[in-house]
N, C-alpha and C. Protein backbone atom coordinates (compact mmCIF):
# COMPACT_ATOMS: atom_id res chain seq x y z
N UNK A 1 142.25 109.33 155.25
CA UNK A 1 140.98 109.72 154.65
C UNK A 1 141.06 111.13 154.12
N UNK A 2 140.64 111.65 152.86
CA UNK A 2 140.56 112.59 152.54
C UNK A 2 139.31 113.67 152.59
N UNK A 3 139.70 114.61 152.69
CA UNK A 3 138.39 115.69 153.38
C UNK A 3 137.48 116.14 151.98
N UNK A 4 136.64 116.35 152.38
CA UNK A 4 135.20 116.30 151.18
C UNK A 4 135.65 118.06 150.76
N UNK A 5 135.68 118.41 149.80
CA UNK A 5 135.95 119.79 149.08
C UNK A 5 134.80 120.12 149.06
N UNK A 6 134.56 122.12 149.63
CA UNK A 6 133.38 122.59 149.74
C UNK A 6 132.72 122.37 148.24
N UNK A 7 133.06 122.22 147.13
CA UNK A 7 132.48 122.25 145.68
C UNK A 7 131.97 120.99 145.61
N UNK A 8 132.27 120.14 146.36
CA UNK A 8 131.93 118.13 146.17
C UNK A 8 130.27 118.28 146.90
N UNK A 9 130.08 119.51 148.02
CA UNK A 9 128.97 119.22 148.44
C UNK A 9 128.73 120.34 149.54
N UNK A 10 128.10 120.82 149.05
CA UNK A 10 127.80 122.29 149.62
C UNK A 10 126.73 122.59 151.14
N UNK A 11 125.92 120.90 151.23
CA UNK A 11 125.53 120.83 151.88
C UNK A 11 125.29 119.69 152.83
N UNK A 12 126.29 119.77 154.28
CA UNK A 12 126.19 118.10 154.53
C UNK A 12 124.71 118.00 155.70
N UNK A 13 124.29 116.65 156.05
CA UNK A 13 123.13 116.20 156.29
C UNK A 13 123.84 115.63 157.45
N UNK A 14 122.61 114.90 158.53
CA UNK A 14 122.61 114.16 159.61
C UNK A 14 121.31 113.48 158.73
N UNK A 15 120.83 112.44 158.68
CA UNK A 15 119.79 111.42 158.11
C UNK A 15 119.07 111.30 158.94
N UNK A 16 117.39 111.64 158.89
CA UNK A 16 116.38 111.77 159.77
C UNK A 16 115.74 109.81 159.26
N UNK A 17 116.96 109.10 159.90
CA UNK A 17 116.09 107.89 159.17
C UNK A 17 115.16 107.34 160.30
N UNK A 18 114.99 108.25 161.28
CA UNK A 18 113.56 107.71 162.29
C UNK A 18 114.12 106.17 162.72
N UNK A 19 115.24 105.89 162.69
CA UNK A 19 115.60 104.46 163.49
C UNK A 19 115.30 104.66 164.84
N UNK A 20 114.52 104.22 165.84
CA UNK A 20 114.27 104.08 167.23
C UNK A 20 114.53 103.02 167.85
N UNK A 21 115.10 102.45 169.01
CA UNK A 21 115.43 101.21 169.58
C UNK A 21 115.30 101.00 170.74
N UNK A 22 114.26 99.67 171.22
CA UNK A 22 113.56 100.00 172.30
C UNK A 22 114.54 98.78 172.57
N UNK A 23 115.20 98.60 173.48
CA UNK A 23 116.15 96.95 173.92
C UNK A 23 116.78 96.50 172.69
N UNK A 24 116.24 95.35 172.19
CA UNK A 24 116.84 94.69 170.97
C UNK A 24 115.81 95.12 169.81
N UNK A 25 114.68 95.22 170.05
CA UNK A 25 113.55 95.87 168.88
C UNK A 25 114.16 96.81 168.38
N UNK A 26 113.90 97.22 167.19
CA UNK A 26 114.22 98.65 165.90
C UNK A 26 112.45 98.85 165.12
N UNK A 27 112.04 99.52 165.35
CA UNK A 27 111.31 100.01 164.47
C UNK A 27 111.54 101.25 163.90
N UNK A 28 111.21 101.31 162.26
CA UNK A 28 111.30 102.26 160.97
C UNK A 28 110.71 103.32 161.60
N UNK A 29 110.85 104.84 161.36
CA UNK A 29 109.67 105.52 161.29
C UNK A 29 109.91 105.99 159.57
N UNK A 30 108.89 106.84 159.17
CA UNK A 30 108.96 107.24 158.06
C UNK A 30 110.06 108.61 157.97
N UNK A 31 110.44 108.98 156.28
CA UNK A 31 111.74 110.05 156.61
C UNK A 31 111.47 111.24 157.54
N UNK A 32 110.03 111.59 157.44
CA UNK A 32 109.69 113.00 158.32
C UNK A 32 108.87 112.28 159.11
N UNK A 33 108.83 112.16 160.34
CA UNK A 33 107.79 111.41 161.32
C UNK A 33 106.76 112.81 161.90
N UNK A 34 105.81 112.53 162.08
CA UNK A 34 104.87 113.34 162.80
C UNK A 34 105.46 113.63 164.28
N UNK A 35 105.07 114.68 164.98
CA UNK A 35 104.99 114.95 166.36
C UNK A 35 104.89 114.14 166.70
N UNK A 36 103.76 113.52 167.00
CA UNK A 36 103.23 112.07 167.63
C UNK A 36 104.45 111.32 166.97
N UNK A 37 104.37 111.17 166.45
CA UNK A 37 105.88 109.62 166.12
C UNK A 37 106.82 109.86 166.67
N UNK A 38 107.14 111.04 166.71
CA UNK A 38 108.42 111.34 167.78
C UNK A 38 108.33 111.36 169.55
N UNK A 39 107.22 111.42 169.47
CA UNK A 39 106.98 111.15 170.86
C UNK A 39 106.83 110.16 171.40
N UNK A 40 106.23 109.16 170.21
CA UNK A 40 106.17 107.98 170.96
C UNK A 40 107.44 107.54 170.94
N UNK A 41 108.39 107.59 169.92
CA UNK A 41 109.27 106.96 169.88
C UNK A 41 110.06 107.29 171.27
N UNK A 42 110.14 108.74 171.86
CA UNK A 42 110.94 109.15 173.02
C UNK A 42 110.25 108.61 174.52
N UNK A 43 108.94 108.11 174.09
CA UNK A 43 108.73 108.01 175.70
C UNK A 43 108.20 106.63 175.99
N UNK A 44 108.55 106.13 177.07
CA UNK A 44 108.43 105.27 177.40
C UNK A 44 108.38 104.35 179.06
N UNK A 45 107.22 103.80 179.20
CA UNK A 45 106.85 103.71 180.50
C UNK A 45 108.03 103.47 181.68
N UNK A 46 107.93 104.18 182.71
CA UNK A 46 109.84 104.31 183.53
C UNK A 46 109.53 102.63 183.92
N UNK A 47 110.78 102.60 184.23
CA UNK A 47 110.58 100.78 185.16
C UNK A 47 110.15 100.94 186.04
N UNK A 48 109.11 99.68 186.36
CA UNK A 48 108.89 99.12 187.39
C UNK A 48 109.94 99.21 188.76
N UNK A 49 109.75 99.48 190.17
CA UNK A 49 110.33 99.50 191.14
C UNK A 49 110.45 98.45 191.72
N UNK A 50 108.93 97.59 191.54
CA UNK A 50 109.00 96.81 192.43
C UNK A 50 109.50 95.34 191.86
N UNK A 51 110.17 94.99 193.12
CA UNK A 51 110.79 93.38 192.46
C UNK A 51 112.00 93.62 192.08
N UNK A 52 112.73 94.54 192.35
CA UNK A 52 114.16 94.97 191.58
C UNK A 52 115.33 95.00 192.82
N UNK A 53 116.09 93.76 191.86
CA UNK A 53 117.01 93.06 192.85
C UNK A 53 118.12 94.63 193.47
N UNK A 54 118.85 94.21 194.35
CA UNK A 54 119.91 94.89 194.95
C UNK A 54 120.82 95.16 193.78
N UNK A 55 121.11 94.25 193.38
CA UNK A 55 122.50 94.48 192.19
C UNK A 55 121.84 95.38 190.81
N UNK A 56 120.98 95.27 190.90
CA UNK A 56 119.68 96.11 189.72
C UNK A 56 119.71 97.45 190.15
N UNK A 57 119.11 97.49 191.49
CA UNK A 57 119.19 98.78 191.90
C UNK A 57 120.07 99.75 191.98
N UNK A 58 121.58 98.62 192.47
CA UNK A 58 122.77 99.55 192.54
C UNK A 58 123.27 100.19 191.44
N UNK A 59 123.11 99.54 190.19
CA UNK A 59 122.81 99.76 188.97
C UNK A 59 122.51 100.82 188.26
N UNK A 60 121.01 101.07 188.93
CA UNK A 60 120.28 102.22 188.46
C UNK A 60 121.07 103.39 189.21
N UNK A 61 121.39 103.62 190.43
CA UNK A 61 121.68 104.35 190.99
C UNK A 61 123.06 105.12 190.22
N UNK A 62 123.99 104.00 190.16
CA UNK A 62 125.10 104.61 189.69
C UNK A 62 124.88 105.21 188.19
N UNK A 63 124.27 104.61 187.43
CA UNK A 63 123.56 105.64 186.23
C UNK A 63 123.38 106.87 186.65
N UNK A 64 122.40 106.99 187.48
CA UNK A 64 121.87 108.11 187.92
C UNK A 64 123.11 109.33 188.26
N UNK A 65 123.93 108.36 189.37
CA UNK A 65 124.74 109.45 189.48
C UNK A 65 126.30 109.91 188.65
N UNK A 66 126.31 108.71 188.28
CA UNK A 66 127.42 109.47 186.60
C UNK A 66 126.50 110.47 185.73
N UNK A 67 124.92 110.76 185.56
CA UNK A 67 124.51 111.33 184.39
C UNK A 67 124.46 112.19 185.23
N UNK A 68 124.60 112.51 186.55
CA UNK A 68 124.64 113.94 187.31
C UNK A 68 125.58 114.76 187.14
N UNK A 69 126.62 113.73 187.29
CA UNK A 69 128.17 114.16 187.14
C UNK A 69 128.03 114.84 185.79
N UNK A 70 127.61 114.13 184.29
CA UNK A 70 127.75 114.53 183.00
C UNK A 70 127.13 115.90 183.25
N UNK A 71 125.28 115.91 183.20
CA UNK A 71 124.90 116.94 183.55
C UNK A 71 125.42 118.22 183.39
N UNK A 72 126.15 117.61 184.93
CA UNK A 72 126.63 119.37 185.45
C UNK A 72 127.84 119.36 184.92
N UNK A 73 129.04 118.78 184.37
CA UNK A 73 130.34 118.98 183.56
C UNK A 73 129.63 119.48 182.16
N UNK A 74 128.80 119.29 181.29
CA UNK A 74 129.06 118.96 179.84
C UNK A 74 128.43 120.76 179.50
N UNK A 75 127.72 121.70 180.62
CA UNK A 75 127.49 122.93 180.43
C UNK A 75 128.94 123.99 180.54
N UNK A 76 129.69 123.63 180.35
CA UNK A 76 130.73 124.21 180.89
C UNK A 76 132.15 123.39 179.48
N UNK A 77 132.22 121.78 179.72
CA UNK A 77 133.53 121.94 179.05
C UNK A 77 132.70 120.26 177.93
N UNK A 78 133.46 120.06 177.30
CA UNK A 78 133.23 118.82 176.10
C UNK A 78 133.23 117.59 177.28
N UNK A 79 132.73 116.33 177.05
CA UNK A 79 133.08 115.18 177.48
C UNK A 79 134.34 114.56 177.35
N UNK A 80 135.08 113.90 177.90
CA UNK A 80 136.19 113.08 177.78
C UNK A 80 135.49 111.91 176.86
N UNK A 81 136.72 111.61 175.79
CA UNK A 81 136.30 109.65 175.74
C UNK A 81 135.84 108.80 176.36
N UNK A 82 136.09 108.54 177.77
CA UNK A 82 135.71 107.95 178.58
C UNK A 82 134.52 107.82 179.27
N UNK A 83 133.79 109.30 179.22
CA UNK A 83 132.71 110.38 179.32
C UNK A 83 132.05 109.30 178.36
N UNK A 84 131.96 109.85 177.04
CA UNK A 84 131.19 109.92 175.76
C UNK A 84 130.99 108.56 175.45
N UNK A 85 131.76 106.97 175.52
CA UNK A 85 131.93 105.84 175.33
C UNK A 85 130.69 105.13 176.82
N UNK A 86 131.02 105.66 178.27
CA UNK A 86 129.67 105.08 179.11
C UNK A 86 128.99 105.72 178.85
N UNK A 87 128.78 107.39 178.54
CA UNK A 87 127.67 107.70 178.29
C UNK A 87 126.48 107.08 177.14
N UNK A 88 127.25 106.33 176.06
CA UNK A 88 126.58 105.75 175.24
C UNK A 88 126.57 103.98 175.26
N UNK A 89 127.05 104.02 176.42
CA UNK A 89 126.35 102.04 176.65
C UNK A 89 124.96 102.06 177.48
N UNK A 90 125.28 103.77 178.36
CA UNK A 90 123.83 103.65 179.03
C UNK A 90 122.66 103.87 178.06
N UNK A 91 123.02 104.45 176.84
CA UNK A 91 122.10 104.77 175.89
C UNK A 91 121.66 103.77 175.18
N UNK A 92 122.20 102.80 174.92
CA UNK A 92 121.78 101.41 174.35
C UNK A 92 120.30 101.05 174.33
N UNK A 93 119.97 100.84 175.40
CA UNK A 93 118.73 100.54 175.59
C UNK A 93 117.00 101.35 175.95
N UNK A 94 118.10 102.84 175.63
CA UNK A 94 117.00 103.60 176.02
C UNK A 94 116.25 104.17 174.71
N UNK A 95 114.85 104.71 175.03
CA UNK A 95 113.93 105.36 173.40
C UNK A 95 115.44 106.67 173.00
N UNK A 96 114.80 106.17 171.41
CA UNK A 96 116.29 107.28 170.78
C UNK A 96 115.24 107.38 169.55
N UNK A 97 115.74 108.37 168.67
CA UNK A 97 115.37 108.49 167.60
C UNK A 97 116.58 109.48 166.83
N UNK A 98 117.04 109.17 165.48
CA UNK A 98 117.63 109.76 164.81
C UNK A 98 117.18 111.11 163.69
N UNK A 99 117.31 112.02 163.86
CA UNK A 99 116.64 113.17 163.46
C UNK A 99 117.82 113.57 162.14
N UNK A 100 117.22 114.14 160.88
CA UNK A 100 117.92 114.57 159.86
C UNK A 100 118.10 116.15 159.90
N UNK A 101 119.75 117.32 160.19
CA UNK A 101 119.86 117.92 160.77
C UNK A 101 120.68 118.66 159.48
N UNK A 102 120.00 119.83 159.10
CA UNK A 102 121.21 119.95 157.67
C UNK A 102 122.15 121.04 158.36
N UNK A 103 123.28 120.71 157.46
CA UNK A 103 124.17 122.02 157.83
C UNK A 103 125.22 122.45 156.43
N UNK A 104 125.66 123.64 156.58
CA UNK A 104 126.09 123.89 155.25
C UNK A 104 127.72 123.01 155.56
N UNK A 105 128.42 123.23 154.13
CA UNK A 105 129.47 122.14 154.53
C UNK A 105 130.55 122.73 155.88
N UNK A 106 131.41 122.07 156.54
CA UNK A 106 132.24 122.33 157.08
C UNK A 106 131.72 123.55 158.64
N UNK A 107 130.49 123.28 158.35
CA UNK A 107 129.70 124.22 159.21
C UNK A 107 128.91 123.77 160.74
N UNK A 108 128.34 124.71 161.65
CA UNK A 108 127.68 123.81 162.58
C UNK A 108 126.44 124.88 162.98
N UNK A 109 126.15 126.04 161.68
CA UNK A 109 125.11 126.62 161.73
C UNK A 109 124.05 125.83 161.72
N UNK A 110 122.93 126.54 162.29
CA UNK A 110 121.77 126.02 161.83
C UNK A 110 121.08 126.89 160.64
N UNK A 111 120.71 125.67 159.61
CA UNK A 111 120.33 126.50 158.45
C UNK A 111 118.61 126.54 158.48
N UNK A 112 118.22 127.29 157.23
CA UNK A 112 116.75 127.38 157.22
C UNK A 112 116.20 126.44 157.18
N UNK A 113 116.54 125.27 156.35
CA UNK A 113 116.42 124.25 155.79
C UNK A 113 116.71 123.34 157.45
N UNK A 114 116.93 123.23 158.27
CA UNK A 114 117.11 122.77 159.22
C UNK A 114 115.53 123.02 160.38
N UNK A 115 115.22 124.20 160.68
CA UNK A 115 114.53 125.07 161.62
C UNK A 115 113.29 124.33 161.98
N UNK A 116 112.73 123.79 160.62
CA UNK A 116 111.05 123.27 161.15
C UNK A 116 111.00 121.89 161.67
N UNK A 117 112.47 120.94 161.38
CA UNK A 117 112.42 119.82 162.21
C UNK A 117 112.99 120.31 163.55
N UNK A 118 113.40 121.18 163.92
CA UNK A 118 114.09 120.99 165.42
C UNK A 118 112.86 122.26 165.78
N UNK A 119 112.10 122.70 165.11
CA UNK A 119 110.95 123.48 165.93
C UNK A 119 110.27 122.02 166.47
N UNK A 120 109.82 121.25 165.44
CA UNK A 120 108.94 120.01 165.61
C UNK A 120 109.62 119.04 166.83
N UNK A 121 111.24 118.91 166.98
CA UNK A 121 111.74 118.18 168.38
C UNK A 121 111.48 119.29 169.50
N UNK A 122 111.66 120.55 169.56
CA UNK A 122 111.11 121.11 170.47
C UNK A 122 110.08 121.20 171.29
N UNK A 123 109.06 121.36 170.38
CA UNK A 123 107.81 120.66 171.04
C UNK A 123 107.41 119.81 171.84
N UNK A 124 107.89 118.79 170.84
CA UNK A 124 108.29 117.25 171.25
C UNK A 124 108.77 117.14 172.86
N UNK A 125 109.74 117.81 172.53
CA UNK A 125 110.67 117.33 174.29
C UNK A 125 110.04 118.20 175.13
N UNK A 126 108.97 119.33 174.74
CA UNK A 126 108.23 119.72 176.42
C UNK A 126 106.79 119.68 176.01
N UNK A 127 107.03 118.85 175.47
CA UNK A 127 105.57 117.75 175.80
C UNK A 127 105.45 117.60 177.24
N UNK A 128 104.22 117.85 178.10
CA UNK A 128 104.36 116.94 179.40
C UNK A 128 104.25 115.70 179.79
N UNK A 129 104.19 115.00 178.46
CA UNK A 129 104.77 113.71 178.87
C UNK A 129 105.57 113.41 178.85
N UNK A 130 107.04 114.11 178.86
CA UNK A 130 108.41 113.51 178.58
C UNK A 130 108.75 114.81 180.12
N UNK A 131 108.02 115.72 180.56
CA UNK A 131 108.51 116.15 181.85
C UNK A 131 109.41 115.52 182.57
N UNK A 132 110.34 116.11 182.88
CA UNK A 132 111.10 115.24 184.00
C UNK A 132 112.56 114.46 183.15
N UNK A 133 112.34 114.41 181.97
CA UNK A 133 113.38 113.60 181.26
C UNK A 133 114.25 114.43 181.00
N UNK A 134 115.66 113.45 180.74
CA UNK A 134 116.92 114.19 180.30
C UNK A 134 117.29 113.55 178.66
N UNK A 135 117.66 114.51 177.88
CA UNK A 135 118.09 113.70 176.70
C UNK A 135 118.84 114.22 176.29
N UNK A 136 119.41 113.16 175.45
CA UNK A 136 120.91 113.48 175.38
C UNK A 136 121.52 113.55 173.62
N UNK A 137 121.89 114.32 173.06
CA UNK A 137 121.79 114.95 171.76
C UNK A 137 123.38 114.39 171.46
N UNK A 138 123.25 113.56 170.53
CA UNK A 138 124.40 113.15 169.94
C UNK A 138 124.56 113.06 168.70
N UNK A 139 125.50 113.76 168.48
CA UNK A 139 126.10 114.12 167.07
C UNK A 139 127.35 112.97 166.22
N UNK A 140 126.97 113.28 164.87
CA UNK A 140 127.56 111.99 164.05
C UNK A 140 128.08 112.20 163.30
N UNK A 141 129.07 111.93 162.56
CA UNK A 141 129.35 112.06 161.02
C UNK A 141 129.48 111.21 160.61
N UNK A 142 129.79 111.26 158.65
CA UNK A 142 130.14 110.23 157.96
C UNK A 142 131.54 109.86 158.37
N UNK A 143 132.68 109.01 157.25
CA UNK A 143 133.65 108.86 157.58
C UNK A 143 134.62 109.91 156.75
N UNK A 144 134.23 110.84 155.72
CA UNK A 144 135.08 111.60 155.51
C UNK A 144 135.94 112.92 156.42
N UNK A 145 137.26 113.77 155.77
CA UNK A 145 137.70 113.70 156.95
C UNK A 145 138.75 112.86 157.86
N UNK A 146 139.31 113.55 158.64
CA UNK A 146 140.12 112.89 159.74
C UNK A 146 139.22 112.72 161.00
N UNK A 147 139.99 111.74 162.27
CA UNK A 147 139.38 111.62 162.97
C UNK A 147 139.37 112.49 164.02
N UNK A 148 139.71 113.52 164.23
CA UNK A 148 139.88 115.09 164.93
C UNK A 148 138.54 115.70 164.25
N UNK A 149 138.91 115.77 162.97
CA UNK A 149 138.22 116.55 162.16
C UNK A 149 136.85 116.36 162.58
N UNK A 150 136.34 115.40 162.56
CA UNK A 150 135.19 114.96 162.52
C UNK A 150 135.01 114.64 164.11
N UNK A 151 135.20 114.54 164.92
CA UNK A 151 135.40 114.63 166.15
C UNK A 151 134.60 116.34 166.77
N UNK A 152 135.42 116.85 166.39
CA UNK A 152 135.55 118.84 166.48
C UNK A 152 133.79 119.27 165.86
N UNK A 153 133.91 118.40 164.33
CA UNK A 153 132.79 118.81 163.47
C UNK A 153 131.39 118.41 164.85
N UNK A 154 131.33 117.25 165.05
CA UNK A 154 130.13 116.63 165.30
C UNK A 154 129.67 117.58 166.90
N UNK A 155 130.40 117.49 167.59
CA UNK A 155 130.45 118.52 169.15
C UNK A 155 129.97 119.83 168.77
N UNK A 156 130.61 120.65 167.64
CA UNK A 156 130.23 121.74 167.42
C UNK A 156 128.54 121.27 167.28
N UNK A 157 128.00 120.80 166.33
CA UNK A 157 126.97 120.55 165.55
C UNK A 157 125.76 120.38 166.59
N UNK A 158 126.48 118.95 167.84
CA UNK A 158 125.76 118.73 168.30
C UNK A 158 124.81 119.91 169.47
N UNK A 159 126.44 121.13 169.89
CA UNK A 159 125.90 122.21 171.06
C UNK A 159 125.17 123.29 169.79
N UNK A 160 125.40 123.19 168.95
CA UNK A 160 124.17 123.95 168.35
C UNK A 160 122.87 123.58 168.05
N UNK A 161 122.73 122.29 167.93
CA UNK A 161 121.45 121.92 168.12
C UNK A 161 120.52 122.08 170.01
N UNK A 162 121.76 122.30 170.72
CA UNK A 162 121.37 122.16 172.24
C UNK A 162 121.12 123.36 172.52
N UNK A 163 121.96 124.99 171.70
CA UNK A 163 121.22 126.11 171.99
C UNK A 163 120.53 126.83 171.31
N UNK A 164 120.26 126.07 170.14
CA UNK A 164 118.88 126.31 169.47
C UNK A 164 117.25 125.87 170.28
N UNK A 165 117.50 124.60 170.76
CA UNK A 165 116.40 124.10 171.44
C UNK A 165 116.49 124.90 173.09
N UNK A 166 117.22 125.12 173.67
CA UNK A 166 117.12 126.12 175.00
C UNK A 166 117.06 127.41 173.92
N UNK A 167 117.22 128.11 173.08
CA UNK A 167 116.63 129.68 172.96
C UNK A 167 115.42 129.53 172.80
N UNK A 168 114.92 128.71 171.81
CA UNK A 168 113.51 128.74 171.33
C UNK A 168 112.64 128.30 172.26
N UNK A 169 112.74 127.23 173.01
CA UNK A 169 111.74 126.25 173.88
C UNK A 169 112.27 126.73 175.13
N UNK A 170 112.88 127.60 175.82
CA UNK A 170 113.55 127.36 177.37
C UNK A 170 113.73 126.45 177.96
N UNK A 171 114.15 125.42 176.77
CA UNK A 171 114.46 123.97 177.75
C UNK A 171 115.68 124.13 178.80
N UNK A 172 115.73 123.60 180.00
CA UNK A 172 116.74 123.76 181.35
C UNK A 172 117.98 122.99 180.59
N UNK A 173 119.03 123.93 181.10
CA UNK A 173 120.15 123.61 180.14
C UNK A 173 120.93 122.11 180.41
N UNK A 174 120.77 121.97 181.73
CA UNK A 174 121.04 120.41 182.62
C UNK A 174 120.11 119.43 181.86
N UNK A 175 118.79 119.82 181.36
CA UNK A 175 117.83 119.00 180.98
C UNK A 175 118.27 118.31 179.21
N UNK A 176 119.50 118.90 178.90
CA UNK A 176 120.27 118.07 177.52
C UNK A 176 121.46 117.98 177.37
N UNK A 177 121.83 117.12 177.35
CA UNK A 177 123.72 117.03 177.10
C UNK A 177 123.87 116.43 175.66
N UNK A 178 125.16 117.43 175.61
CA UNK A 178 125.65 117.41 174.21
C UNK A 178 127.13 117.11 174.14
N UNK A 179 127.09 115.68 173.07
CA UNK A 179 128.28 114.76 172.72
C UNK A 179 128.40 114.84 171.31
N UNK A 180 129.52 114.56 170.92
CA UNK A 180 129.89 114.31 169.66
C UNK A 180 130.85 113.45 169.64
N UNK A 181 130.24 112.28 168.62
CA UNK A 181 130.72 111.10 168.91
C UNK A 181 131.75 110.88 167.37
N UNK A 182 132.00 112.16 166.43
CA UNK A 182 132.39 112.07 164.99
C UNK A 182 132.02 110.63 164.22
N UNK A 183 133.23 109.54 163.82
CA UNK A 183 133.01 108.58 163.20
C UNK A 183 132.90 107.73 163.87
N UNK A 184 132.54 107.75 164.81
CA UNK A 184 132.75 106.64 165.86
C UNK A 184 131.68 105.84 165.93
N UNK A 185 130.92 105.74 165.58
CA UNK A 185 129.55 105.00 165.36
C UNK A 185 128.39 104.90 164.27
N UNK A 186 129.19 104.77 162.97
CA UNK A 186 128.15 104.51 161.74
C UNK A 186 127.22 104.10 161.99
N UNK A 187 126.53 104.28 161.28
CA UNK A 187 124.96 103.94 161.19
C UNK A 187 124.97 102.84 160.18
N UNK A 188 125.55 103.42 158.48
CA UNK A 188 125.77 102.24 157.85
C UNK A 188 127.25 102.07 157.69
N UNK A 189 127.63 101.06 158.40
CA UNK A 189 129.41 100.17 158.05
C UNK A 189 129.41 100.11 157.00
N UNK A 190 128.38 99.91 155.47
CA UNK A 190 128.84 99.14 154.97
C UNK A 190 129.61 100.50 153.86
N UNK A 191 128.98 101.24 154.10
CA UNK A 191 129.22 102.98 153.48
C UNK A 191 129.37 103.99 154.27
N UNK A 192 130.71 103.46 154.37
CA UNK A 192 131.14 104.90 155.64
C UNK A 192 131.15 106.31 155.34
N UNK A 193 130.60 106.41 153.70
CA UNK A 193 130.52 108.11 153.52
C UNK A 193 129.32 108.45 153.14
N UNK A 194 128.29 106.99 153.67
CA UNK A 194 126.52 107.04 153.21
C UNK A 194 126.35 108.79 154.22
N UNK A 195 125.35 109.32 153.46
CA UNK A 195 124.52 110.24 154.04
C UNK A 195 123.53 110.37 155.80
N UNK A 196 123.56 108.65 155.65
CA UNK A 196 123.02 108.69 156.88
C UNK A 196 123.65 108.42 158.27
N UNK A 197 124.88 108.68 157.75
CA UNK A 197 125.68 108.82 158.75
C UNK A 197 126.29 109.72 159.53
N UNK A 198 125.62 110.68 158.55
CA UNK A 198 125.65 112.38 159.31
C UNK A 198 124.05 112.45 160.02
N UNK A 199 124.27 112.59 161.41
CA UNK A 199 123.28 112.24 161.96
C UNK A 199 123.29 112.92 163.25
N UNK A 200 121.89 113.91 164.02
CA UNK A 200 122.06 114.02 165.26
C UNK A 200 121.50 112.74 165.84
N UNK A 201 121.15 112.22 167.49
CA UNK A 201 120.71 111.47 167.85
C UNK A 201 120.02 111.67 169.00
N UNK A 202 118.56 111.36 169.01
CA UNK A 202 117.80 112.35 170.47
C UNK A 202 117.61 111.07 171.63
N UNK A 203 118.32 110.91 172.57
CA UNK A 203 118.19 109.99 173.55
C UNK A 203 117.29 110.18 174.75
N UNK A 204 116.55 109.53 174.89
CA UNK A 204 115.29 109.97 176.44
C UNK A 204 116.38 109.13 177.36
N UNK A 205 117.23 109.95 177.73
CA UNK A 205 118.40 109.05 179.15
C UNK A 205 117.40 108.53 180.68
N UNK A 206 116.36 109.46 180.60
CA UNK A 206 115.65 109.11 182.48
C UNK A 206 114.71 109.90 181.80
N UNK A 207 114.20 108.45 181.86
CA UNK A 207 112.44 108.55 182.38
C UNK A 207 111.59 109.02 183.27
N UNK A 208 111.31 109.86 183.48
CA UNK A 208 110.44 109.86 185.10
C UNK A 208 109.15 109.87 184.47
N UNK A 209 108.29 109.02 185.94
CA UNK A 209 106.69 108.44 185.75
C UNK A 209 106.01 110.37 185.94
N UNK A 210 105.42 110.62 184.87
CA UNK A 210 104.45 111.68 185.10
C UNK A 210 102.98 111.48 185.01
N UNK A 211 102.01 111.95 185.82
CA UNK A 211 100.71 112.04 185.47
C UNK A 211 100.62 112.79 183.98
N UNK A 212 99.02 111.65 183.62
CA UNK A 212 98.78 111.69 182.32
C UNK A 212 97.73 113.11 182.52
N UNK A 213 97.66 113.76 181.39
CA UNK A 213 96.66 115.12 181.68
C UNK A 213 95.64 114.91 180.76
């Protein structure tokens, strides 16, 4: 694959296409979603306790305690493959929303042109209705580029979106983990150098039940 020349495009994107996925459901949001749309899309009632078999439970538990493990590793050093691949089967089924994240080319600044959507996820995530949650910020690219390349690109991208949102909001630094997943997960297959495949990704990993205010 050949690498995109700073003159081909001066400015690459993550695609705010508001895809959210609750189980097997997808609902649209619009390209800029409201506060409220982003919130709903991130939160979502924790499970039920009761009635939940042994093998369910054991389940939940071990989630729990691999995302402890991540947690406390991912402030300190990158995820392994191995890391980054369960970390995102547990994500499957949880509220996500895809946020459009600009950056200049070859870059993992945050630009101006970037600032008022990740002021607007800020908010968002200390909402007190998402108290208590962990989410998990995953970074994307298209397919241009090697697969290092884009690997390196998306990690950078993604811990700058993670200490932009802890300077501005004091979000707890345990309270977001940051992956970069490069090409490893198009959005569209069918155009691996579509735009919307440069993408961060905001995952609500754990739910916790909070009183409503």
């Amino acid at each position: 694959m050949t690498r995109l020349h700073p003159l081909a495009a001066a400015v690459a994107s993550l695609t705010l296409a508001g895809a959210l996925t609750f189980s097997a459901s997808t609902v649209a949001l619009a390209q800029s979603p409201t506060e409220e749309e982003m919130l709903n899309a991130l939160t979502r009632s924790a499970p039920k306790t009761r009635g939940l078999t042994v093998e369910r439970t054991e389940k939940m538990n071990e989630e729990r305690r691999f995302l402890d493990r991540v947690r406390a590793k991912s402030q300190t050093r990158q995820l392994t493959l191995d890391e980054r691949e369960k970390l995102a089967s547990y994500a499957k089924d949880k509220p996500k929303i895809d946020l459009e994240v600009y950056f200049d080319y070859n870059s993992s600044a945050i630009t101006s042109e970037a600032r008022p959507e990740l002021m607007k996820l800020g908010r968002v995530l200390t909402n007190p209705d998402l108290e208590g949650s962990v989410f998990l910020l995953a970074g994307h690219t298209d397919a241009k580029g090697s697969d290092r390349y884009n690997q390196r690109l998306s990690e950078r991208r993604a811990a700058s979106v993670k200490r932009f949102l802890k300077r501005n909001f004091d979000i707890s630094d345990d309270s977001l983990v940051a992956a970069g997943y490069g090409e490893e997960q198009l959005k569209n297959d069918d155009n691996p150098f579509a735009s919307e495949n440069r993408r961060v990704q905001i995952v609500n990993l754990e739910e916790k039940p909070v009183a409503r205010r």
